[in-house]
PDB file of N, CA and C in Angstrom:
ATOM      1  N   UNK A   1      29.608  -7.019  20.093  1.00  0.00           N
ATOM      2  CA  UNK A   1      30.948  -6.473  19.944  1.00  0.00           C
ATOM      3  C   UNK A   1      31.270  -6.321  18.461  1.00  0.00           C
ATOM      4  N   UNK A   2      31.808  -5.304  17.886  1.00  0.00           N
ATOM      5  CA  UNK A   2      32.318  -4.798  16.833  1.00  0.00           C
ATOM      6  C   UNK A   2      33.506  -6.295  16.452  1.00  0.00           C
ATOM      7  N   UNK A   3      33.037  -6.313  15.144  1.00  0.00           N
ATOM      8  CA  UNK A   3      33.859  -7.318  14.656  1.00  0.00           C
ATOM      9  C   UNK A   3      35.501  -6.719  13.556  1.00  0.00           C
ATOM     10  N   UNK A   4      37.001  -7.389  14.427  1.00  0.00           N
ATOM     11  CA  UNK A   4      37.613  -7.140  13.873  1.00  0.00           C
ATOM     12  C   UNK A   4      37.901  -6.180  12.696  1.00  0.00           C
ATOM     13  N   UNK A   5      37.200  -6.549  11.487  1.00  0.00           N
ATOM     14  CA  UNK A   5      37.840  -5.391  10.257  1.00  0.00           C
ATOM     15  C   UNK A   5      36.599  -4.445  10.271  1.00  0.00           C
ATOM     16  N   UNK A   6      35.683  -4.281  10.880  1.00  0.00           N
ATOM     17  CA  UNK A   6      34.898  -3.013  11.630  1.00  0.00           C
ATOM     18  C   UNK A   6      35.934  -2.070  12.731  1.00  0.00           C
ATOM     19  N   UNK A   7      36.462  -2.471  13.096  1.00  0.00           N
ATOM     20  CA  UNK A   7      37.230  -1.838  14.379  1.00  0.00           C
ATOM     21  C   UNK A   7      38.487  -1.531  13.206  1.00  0.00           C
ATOM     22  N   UNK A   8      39.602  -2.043  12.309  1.00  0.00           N
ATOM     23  CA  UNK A   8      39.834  -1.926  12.178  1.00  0.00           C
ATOM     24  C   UNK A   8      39.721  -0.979  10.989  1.00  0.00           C
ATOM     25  N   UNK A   9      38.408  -0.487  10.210  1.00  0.00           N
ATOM     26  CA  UNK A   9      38.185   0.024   9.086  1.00  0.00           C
ATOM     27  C   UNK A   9      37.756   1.642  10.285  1.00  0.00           C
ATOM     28  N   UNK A  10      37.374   1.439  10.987  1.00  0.00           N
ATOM     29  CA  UNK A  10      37.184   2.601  12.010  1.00  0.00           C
ATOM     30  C   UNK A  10      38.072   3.379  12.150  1.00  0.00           C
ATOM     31  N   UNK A  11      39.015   2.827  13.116  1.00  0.00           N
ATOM     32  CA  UNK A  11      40.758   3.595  12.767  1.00  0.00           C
ATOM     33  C   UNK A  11      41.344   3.756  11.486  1.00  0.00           C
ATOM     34  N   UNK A  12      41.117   2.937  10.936  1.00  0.00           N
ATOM     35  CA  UNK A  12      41.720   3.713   9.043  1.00  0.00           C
ATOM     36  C   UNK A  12      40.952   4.553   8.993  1.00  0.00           C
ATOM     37  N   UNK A  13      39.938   4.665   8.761  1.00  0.00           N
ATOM     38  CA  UNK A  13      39.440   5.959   8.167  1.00  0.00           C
ATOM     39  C   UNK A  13      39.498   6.990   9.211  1.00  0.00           C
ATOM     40  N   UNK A  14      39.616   7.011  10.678  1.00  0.00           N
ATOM     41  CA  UNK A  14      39.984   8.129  11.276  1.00  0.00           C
ATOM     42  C   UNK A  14      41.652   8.743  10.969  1.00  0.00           C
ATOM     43  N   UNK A  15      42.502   7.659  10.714  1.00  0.00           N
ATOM     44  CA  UNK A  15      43.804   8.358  10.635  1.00  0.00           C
ATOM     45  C   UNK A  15      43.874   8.694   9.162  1.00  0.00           C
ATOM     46  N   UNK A  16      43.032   8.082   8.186  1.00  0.00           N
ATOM     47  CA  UNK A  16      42.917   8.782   6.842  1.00  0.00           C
ATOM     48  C   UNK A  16      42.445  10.338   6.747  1.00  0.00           C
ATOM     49  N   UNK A  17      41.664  10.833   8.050  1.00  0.00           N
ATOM     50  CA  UNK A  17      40.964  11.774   7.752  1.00  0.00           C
ATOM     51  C   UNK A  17      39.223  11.451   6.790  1.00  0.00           C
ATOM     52  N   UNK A  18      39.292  10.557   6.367  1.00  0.00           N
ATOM     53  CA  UNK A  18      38.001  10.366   5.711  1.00  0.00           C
ATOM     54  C   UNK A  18      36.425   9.880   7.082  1.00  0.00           C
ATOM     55  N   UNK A  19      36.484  11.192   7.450  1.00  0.00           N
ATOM     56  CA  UNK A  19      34.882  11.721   7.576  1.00  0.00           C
ATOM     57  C   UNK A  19      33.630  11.158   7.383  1.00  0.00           C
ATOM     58  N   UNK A  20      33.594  10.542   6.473  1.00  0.00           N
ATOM     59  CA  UNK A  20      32.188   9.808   5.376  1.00  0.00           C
ATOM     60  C   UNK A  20      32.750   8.676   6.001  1.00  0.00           C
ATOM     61  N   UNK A  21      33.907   7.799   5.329  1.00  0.00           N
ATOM     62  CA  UNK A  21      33.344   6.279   5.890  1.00  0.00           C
ATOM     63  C   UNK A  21      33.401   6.469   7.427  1.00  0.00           C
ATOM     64  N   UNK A  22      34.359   7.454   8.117  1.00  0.00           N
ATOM     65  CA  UNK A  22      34.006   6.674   9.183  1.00  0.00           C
ATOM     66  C   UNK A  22      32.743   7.278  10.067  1.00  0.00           C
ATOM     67  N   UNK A  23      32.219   7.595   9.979  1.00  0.00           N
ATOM     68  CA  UNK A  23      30.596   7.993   9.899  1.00  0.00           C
ATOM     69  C   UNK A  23      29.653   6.656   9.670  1.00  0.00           C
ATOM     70  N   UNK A  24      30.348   6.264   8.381  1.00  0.00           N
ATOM     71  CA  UNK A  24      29.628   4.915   7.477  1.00  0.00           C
ATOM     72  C   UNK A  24      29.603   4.028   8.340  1.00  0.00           C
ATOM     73  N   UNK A  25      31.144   3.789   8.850  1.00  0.00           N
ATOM     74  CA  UNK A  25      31.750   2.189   9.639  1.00  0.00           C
ATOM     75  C   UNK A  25      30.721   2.855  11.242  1.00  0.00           C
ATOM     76  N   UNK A  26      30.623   3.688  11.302  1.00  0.00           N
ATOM     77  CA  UNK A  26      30.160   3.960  13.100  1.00  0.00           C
ATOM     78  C   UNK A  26      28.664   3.158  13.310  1.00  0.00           C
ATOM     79  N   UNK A  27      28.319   4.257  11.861  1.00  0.00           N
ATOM     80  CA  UNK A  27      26.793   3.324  11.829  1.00  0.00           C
ATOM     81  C   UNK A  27      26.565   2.155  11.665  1.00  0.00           C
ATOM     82  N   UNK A  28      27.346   1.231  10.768  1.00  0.00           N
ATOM     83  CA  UNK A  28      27.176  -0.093  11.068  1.00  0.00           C
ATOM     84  C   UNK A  28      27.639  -0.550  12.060  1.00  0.00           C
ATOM     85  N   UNK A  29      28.469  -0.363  12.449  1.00  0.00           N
ATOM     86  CA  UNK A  29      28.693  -0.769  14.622  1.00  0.00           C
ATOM     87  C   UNK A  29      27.366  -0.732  15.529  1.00  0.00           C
ATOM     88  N   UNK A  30      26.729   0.016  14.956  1.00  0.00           N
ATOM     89  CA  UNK A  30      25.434   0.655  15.917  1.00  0.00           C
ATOM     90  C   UNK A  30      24.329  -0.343  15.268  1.00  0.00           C
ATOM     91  N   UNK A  31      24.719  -0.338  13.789  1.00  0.00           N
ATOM     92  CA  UNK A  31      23.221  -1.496  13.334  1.00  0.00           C
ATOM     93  C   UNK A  31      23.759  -2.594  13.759  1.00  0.00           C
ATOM     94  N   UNK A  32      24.930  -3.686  14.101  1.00  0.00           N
ATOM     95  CA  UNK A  32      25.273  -4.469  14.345  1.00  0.00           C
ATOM     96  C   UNK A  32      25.124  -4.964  16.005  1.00  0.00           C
ATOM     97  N   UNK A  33      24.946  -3.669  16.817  1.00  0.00           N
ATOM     98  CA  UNK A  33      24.858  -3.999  17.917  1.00  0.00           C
ATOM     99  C   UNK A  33      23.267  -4.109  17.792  1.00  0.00           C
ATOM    100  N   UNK A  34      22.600  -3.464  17.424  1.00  0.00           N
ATOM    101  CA  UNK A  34      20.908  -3.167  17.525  1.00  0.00           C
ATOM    102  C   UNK A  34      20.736  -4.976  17.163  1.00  0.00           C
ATOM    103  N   UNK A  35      21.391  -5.427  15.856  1.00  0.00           N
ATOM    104  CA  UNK A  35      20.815  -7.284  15.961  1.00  0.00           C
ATOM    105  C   UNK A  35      21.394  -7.807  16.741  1.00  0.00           C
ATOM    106  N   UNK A  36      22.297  -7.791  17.427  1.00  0.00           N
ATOM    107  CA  UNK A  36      22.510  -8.377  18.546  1.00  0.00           C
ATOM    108  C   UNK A  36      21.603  -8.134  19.863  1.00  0.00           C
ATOM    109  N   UNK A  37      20.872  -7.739  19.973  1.00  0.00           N
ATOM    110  CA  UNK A  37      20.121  -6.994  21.015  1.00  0.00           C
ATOM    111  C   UNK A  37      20.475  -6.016  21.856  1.00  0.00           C
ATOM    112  N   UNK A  38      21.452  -5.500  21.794  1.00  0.00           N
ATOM    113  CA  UNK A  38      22.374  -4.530  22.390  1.00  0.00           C
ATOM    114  C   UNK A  38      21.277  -2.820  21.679  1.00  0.00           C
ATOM    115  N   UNK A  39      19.899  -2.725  22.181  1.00  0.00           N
ATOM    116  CA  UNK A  39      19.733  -1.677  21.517  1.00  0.00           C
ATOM    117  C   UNK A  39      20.055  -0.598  22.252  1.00  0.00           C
ATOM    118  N   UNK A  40      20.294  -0.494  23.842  1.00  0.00           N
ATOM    119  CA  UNK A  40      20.659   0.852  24.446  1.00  0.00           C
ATOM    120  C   UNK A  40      22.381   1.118  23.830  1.00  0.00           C
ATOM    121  N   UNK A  41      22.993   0.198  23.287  1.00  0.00           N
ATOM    122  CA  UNK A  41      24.326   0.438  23.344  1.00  0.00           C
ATOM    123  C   UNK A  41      23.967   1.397  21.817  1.00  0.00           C
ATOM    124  N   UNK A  42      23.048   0.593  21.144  1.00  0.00           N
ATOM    125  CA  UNK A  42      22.956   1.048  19.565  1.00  0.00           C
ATOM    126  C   UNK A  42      22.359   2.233  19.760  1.00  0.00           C
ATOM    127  N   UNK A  43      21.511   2.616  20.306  1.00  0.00           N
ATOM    128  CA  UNK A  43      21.191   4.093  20.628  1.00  0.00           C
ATOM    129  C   UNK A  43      21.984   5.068  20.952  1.00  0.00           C
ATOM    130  N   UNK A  44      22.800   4.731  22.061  1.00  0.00           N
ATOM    131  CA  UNK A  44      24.332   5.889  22.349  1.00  0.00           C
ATOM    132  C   UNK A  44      24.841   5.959  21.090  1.00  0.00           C
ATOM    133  N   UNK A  45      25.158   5.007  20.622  1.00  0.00           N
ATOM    134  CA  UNK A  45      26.372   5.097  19.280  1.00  0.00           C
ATOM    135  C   UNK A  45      25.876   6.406  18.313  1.00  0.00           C
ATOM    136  N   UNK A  46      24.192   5.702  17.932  1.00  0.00           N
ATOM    137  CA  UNK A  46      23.379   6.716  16.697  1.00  0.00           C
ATOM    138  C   UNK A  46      23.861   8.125  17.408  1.00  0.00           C
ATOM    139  N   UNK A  47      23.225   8.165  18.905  1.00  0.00           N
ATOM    140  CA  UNK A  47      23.438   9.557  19.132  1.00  0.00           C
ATOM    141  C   UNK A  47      24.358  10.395  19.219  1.00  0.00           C
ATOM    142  N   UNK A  48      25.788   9.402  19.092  1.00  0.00           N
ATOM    143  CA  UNK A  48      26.827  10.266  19.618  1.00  0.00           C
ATOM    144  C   UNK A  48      27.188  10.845  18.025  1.00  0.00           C
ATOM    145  N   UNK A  49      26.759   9.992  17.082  1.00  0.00           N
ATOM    146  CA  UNK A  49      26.799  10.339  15.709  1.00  0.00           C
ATOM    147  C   UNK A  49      26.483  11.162  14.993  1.00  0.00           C
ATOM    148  N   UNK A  50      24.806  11.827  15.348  1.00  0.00           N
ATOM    149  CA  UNK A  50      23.991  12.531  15.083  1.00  0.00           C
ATOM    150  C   UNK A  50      24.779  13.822  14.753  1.00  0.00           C
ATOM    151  N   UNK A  51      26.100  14.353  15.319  1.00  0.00           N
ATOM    152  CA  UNK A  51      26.110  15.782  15.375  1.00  0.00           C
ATOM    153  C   UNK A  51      26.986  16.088  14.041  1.00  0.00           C
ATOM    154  N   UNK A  52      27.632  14.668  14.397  1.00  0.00           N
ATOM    155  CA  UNK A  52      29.167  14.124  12.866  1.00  0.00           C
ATOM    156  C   UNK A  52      28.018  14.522  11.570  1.00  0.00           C
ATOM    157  N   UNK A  53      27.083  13.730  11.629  1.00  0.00           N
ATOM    158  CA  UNK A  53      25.776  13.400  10.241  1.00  0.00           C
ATOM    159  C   UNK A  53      26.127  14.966   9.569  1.00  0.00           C
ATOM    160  N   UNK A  54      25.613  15.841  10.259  1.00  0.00           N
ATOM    161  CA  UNK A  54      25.525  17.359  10.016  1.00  0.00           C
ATOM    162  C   UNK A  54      26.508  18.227   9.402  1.00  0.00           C
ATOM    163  N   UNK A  55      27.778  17.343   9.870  1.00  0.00           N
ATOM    164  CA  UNK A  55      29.014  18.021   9.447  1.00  0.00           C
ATOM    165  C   UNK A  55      30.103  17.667   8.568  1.00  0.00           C
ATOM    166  N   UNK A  56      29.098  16.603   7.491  1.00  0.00           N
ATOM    167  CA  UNK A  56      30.265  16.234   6.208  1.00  0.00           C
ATOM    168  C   UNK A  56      29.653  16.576   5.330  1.00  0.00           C
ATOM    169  N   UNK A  57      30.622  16.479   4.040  1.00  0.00           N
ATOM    170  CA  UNK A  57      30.201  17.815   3.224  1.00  0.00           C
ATOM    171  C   UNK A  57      28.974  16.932   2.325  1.00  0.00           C
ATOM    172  N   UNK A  58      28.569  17.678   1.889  1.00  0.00           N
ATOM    173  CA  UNK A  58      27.163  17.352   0.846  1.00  0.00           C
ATOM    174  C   UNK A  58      27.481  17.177  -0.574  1.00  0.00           C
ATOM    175  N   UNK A  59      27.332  16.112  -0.991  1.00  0.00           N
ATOM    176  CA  UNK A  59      27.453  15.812  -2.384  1.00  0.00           C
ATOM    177  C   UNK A  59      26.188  15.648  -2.943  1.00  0.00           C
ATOM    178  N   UNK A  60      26.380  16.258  -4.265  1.00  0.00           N
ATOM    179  CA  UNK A  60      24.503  16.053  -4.919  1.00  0.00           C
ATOM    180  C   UNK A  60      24.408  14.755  -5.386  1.00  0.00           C
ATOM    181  N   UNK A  61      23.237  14.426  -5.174  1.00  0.00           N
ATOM    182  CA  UNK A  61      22.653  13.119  -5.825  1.00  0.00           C
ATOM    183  C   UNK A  61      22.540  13.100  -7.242  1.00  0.00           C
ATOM    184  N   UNK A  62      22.412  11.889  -8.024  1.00  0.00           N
ATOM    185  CA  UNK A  62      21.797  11.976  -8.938  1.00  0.00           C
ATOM    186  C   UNK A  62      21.011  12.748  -9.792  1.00  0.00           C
ATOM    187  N   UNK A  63      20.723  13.479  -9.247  1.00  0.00           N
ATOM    188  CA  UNK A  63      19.184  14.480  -9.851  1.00  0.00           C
ATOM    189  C   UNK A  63      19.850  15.930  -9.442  1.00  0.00           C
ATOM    190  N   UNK A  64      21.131  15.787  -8.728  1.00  0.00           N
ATOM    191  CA  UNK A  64      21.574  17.232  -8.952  1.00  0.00           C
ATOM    192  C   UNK A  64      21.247  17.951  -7.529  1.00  0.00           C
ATOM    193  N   UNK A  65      20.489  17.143  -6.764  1.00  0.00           N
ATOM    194  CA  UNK A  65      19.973  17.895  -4.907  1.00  0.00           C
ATOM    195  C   UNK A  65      21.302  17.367  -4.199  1.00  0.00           C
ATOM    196  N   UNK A  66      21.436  18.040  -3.153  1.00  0.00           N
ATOM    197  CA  UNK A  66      22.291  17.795  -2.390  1.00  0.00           C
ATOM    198  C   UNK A  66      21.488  16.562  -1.605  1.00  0.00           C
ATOM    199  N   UNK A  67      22.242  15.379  -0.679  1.00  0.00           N
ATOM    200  CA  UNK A  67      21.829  14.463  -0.103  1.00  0.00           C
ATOM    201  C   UNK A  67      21.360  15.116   1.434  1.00  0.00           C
TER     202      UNK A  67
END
């Protein structure tokens, strides 16, 4: 189970509009369930994620490439 200021950093950043963390916070829900042994739950999560990944904007790295 998602721990408190995970759940709660989830909903902030959805009613912030910020895209990236909560993308960020989803995936650690999903790595958090995977050590718990929860890996079918951690698998739905990645996947339901997969489509979000695609659709925030691209900032260049260091070296000037987009990530």
């Amino acid at each position: 189970m998602a721990s408190a200021d995970q759940l709660k950093a989830l909903l902030k950043s959805h009613f912030d509009g910020d895209d990236g963390h909560f993308y960020a916070v989803a995936m650690q829900l999903a790595a958090h369930e995977a050590k718990l042994g929860h890996g079918k739950l951690a698998e739905e999560l990645r996947s339901m994620m997969m489509p979000a990944r695609y659709n925030l904007p691209q900032f260049p790295s260091e070296n000037g490439q987009h990530q």
